[in-house]
PDB file of N, CA and C in Angstrom:
ATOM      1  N   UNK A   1     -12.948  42.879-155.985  1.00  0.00           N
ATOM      2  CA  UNK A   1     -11.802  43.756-155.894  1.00  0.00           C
ATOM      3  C   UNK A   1     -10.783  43.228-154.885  1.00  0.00           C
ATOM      4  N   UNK A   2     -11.384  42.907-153.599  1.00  0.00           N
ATOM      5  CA  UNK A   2     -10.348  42.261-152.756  1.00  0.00           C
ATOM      6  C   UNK A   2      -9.387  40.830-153.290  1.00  0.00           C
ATOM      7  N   UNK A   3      -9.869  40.024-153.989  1.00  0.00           N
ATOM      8  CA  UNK A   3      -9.461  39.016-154.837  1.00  0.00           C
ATOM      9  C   UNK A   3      -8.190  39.326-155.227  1.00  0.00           C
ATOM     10  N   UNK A   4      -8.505  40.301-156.316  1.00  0.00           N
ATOM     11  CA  UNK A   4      -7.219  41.435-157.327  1.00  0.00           C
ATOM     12  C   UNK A   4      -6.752  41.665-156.530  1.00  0.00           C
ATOM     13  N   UNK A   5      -6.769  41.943-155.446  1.00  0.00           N
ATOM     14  CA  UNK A   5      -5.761  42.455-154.627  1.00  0.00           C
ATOM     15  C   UNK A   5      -4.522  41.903-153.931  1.00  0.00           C
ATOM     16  N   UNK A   6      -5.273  40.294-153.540  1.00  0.00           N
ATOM     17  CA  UNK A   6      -4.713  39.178-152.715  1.00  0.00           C
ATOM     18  C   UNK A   6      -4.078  38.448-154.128  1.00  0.00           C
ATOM     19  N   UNK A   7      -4.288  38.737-155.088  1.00  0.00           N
ATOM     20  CA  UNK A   7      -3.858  38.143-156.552  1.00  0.00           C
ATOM     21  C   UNK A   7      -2.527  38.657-156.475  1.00  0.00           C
ATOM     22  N   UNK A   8      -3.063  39.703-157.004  1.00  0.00           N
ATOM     23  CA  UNK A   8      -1.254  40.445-157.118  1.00  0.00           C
ATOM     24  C   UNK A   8      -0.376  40.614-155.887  1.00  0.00           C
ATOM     25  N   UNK A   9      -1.114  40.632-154.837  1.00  0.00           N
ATOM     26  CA  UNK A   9      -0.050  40.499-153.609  1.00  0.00           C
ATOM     27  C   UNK A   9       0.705  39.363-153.210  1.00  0.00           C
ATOM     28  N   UNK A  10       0.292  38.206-154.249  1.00  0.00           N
ATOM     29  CA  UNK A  10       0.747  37.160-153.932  1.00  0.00           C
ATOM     30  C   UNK A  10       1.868  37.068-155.456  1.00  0.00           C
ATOM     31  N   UNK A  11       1.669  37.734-156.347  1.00  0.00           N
ATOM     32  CA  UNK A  11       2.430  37.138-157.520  1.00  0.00           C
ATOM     33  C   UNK A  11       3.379  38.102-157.258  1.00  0.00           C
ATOM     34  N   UNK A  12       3.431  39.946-156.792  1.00  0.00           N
ATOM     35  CA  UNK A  12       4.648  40.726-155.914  1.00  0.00           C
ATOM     36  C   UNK A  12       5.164  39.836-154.672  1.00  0.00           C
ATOM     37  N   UNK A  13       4.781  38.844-153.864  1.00  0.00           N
ATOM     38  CA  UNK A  13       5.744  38.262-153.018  1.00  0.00           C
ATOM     39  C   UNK A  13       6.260  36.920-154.013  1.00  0.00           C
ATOM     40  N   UNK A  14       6.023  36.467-154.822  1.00  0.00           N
ATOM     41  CA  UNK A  14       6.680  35.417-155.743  1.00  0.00           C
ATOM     42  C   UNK A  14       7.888  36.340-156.470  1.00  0.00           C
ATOM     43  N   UNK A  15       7.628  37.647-156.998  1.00  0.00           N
ATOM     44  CA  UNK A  15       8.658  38.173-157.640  1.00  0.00           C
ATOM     45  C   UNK A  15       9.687  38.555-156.756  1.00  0.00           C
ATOM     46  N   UNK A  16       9.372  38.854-155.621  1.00  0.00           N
ATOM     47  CA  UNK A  16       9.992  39.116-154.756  1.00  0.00           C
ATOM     48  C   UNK A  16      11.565  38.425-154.256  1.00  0.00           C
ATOM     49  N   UNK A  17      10.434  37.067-154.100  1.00  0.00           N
ATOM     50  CA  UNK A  17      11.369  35.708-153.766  1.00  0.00           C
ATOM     51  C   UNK A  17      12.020  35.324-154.666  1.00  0.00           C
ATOM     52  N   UNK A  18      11.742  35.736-156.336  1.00  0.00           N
ATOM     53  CA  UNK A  18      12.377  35.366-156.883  1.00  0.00           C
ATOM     54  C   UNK A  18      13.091  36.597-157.504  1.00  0.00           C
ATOM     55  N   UNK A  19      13.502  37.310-157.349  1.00  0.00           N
ATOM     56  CA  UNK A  19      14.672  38.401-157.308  1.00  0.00           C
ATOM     57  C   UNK A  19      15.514  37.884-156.491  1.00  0.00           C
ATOM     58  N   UNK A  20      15.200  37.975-155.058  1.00  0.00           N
ATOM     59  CA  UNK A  20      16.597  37.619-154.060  1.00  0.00           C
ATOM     60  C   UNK A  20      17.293  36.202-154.388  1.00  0.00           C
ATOM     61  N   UNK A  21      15.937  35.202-155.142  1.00  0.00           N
ATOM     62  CA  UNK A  21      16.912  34.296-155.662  1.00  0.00           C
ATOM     63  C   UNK A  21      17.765  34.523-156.551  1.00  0.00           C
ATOM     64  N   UNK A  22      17.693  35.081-157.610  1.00  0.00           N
ATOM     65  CA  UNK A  22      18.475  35.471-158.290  1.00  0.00           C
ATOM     66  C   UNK A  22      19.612  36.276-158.145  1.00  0.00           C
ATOM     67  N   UNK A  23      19.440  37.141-157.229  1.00  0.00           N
ATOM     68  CA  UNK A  23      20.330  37.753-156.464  1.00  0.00           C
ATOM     69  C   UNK A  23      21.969  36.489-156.081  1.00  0.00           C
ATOM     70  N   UNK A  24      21.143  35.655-155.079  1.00  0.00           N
ATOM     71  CA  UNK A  24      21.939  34.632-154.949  1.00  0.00           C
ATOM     72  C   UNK A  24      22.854  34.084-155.559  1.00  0.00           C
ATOM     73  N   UNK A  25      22.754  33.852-156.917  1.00  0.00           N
ATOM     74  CA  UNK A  25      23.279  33.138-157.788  1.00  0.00           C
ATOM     75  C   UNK A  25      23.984  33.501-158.476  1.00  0.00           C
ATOM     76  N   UNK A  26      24.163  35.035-157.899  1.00  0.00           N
ATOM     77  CA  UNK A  26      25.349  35.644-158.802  1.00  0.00           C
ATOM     78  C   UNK A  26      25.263  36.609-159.510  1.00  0.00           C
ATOM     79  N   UNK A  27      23.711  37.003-160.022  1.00  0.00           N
ATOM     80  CA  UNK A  27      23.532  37.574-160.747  1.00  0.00           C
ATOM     81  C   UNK A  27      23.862  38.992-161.166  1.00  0.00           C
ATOM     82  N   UNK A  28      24.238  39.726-161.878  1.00  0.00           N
ATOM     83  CA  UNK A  28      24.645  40.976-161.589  1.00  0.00           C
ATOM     84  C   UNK A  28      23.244  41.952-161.958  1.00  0.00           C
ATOM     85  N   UNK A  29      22.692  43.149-160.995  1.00  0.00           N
ATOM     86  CA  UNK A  29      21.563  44.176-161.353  1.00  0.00           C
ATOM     87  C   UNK A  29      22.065  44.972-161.606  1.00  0.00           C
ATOM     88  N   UNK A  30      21.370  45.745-162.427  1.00  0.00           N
ATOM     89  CA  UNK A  30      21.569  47.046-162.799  1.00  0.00           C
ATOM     90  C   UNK A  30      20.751  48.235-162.468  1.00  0.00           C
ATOM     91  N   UNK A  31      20.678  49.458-162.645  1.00  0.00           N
ATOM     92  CA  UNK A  31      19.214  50.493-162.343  1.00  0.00           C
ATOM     93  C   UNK A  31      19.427  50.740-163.213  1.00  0.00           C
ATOM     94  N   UNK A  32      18.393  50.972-163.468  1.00  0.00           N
ATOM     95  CA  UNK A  32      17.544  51.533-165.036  1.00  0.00           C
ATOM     96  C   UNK A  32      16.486  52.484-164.747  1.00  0.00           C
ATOM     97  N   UNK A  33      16.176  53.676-165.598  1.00  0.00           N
ATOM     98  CA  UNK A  33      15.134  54.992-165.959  1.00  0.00           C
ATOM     99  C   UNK A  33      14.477  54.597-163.957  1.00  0.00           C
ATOM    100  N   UNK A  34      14.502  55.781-163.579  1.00  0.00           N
ATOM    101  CA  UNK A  34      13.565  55.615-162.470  1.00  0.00           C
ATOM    102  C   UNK A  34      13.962  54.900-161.088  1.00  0.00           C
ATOM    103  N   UNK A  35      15.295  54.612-161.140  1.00  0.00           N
ATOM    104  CA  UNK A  35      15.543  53.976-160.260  1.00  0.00           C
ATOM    105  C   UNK A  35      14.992  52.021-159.893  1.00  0.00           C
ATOM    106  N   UNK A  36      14.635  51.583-161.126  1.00  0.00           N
ATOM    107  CA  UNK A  36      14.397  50.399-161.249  1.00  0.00           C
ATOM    108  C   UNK A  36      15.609  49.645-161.534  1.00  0.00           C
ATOM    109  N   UNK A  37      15.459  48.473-160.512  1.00  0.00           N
ATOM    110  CA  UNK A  37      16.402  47.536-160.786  1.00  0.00           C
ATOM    111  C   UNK A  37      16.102  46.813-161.824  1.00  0.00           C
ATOM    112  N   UNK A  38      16.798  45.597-162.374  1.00  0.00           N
ATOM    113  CA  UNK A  38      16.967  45.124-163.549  1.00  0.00           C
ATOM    114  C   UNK A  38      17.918  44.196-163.743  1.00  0.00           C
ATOM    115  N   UNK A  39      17.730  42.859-164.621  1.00  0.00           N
ATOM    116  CA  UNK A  39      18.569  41.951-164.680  1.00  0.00           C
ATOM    117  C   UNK A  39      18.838  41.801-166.003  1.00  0.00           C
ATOM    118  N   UNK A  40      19.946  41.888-166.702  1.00  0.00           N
ATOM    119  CA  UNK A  40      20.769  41.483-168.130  1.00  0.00           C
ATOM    120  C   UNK A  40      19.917  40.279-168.522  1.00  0.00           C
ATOM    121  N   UNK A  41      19.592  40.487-170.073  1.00  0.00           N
ATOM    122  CA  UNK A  41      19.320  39.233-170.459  1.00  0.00           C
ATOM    123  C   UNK A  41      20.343  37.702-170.384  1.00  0.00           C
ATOM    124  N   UNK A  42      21.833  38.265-170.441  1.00  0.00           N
ATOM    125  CA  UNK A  42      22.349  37.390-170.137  1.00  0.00           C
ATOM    126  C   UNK A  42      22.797  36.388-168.692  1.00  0.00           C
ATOM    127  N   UNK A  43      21.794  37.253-167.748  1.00  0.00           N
ATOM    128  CA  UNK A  43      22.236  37.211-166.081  1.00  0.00           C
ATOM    129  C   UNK A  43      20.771  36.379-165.837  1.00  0.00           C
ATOM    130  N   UNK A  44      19.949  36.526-166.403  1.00  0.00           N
ATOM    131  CA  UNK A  44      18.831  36.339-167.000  1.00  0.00           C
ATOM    132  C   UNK A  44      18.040  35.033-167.073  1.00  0.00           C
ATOM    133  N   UNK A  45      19.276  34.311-168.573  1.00  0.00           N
ATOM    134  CA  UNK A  45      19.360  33.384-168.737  1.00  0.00           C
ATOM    135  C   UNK A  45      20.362  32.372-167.944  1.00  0.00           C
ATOM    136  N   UNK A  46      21.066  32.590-166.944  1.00  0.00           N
ATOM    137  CA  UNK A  46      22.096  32.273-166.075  1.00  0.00           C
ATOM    138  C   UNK A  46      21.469  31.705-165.022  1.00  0.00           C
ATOM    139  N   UNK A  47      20.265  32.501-164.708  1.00  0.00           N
ATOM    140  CA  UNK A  47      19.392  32.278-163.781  1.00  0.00           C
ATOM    141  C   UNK A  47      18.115  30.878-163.442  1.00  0.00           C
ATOM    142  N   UNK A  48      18.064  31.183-164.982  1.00  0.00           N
ATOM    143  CA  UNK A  48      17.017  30.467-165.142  1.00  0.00           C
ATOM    144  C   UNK A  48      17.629  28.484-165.018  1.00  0.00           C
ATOM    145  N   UNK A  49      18.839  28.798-165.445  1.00  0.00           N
ATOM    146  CA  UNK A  49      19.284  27.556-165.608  1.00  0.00           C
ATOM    147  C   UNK A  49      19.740  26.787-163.977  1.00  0.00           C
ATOM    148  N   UNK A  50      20.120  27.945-162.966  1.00  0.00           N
ATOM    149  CA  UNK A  50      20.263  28.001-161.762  1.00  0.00           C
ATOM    150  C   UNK A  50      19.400  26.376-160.858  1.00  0.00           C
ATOM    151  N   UNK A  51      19.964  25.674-160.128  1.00  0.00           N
ATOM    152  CA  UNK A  51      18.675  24.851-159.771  1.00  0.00           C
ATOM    153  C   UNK A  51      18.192  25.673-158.146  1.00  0.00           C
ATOM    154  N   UNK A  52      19.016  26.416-158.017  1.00  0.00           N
ATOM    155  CA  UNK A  52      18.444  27.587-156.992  1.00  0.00           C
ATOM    156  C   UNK A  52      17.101  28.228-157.170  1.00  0.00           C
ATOM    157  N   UNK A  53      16.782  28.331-158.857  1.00  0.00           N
ATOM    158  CA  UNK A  53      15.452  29.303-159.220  1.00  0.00           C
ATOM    159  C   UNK A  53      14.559  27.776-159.346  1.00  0.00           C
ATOM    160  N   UNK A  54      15.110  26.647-159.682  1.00  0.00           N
ATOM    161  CA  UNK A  54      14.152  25.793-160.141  1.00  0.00           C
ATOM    162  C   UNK A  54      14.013  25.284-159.059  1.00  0.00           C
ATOM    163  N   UNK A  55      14.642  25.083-157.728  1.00  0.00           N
ATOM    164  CA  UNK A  55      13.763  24.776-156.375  1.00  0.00           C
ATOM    165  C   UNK A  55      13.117  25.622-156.208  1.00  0.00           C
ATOM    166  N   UNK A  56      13.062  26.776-156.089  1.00  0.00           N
ATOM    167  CA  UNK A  56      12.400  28.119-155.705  1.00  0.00           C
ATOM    168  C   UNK A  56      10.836  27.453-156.912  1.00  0.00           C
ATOM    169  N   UNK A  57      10.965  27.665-157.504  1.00  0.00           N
ATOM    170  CA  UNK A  57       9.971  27.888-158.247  1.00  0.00           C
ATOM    171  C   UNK A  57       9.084  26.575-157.847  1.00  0.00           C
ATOM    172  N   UNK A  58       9.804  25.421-158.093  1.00  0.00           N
ATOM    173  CA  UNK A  58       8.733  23.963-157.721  1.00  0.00           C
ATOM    174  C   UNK A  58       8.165  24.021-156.132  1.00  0.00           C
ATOM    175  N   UNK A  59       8.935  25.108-154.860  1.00  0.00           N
ATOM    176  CA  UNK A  59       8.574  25.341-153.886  1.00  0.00           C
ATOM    177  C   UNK A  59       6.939  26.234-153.930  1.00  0.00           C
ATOM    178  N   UNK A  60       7.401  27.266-154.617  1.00  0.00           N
ATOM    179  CA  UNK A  60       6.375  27.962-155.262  1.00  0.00           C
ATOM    180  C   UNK A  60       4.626  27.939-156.045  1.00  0.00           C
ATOM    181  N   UNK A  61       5.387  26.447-156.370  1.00  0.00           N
ATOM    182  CA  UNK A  61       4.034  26.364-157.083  1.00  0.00           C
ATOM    183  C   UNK A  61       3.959  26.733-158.916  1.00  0.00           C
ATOM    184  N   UNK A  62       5.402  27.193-159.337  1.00  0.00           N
ATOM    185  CA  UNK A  62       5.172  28.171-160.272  1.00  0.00           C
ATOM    186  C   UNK A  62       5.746  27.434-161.046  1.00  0.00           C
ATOM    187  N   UNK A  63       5.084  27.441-162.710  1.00  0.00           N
ATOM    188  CA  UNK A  63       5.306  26.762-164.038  1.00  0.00           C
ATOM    189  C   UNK A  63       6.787  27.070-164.586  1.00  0.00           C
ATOM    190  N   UNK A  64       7.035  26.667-165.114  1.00  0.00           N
ATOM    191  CA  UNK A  64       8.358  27.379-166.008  1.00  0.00           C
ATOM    192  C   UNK A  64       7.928  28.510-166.406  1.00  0.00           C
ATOM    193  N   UNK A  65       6.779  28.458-167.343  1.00  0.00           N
ATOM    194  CA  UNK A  65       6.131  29.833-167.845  1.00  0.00           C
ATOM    195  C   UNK A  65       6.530  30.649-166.991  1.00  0.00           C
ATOM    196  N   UNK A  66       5.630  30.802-165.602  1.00  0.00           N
ATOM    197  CA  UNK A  66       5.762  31.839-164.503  1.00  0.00           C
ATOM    198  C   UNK A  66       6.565  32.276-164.437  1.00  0.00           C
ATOM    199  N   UNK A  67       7.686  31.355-164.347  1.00  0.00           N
ATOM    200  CA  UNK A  67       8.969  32.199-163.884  1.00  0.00           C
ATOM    201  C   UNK A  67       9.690  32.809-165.045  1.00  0.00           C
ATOM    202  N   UNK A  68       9.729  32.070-166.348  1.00  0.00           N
ATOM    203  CA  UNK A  68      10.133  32.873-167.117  1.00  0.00           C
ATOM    204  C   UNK A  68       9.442  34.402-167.272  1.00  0.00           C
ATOM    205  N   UNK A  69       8.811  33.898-167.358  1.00  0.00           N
ATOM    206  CA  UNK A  69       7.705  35.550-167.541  1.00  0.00           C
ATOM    207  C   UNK A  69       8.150  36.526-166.076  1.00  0.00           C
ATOM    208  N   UNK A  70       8.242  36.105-165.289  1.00  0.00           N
ATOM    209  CA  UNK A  70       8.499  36.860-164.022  1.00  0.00           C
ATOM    210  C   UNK A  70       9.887  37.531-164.148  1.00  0.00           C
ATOM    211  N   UNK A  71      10.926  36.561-164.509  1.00  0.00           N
ATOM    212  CA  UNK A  71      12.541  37.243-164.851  1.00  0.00           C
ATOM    213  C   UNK A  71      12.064  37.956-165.896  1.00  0.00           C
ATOM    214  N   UNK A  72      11.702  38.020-167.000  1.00  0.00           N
ATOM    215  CA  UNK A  72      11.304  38.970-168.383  1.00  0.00           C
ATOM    216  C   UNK A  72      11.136  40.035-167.731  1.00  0.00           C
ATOM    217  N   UNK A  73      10.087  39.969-166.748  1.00  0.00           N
ATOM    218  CA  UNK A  73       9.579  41.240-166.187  1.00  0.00           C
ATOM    219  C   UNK A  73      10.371  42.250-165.508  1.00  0.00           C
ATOM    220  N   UNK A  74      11.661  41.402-164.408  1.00  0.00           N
ATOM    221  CA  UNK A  74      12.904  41.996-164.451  1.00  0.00           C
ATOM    222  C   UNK A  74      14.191  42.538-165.074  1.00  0.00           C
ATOM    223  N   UNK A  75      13.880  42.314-166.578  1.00  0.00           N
ATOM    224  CA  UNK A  75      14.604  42.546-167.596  1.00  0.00           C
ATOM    225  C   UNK A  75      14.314  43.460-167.978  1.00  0.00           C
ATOM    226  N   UNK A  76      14.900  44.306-168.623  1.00  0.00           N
ATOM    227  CA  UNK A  76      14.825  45.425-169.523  1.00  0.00           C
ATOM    228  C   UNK A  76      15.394  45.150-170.826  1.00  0.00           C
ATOM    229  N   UNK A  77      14.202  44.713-171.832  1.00  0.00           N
ATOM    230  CA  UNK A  77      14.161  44.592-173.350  1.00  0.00           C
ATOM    231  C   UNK A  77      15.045  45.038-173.621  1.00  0.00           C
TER     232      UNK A  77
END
């Protein structure tokens, strides 16, 4: 259980870091249902292309996958 714990506490400080990166770059958020923030698919894809997210991420440790999947997660379908 402690594992799961140090798991996800580590992939919430990756999302973390990678929000404010995104932040950076221009991106515009939105709130959505609940007071959740949220990034445009098109702010999204803006991001991703960013070499701000792609240092971040090779700093990180984190695949392309990761991070794509991580902005998704900040998106609202």
């Amino acid at each position: 259980m402690r594992l799961a714990k140090k798991i996800k506490r580590e992939q919430d400080r990756r999302a973390m870091k990678l929000f404010l990166a995104v932040l950076k770059t221009g991106a515009e958020v939105e709130e959505g249902e609940g007071g959740k923030l949220f990034i445009t698919e098109e702010n999204m894809m803006k991001a991703l292309s960013s070499p701000a997210i792609k240092k971040l991420a090779n700093q990180s440790g984190m695949t392309n996958r990761e991070t794509t999947k991580l902005l998704q997660e900040m998106q609202i379908g």
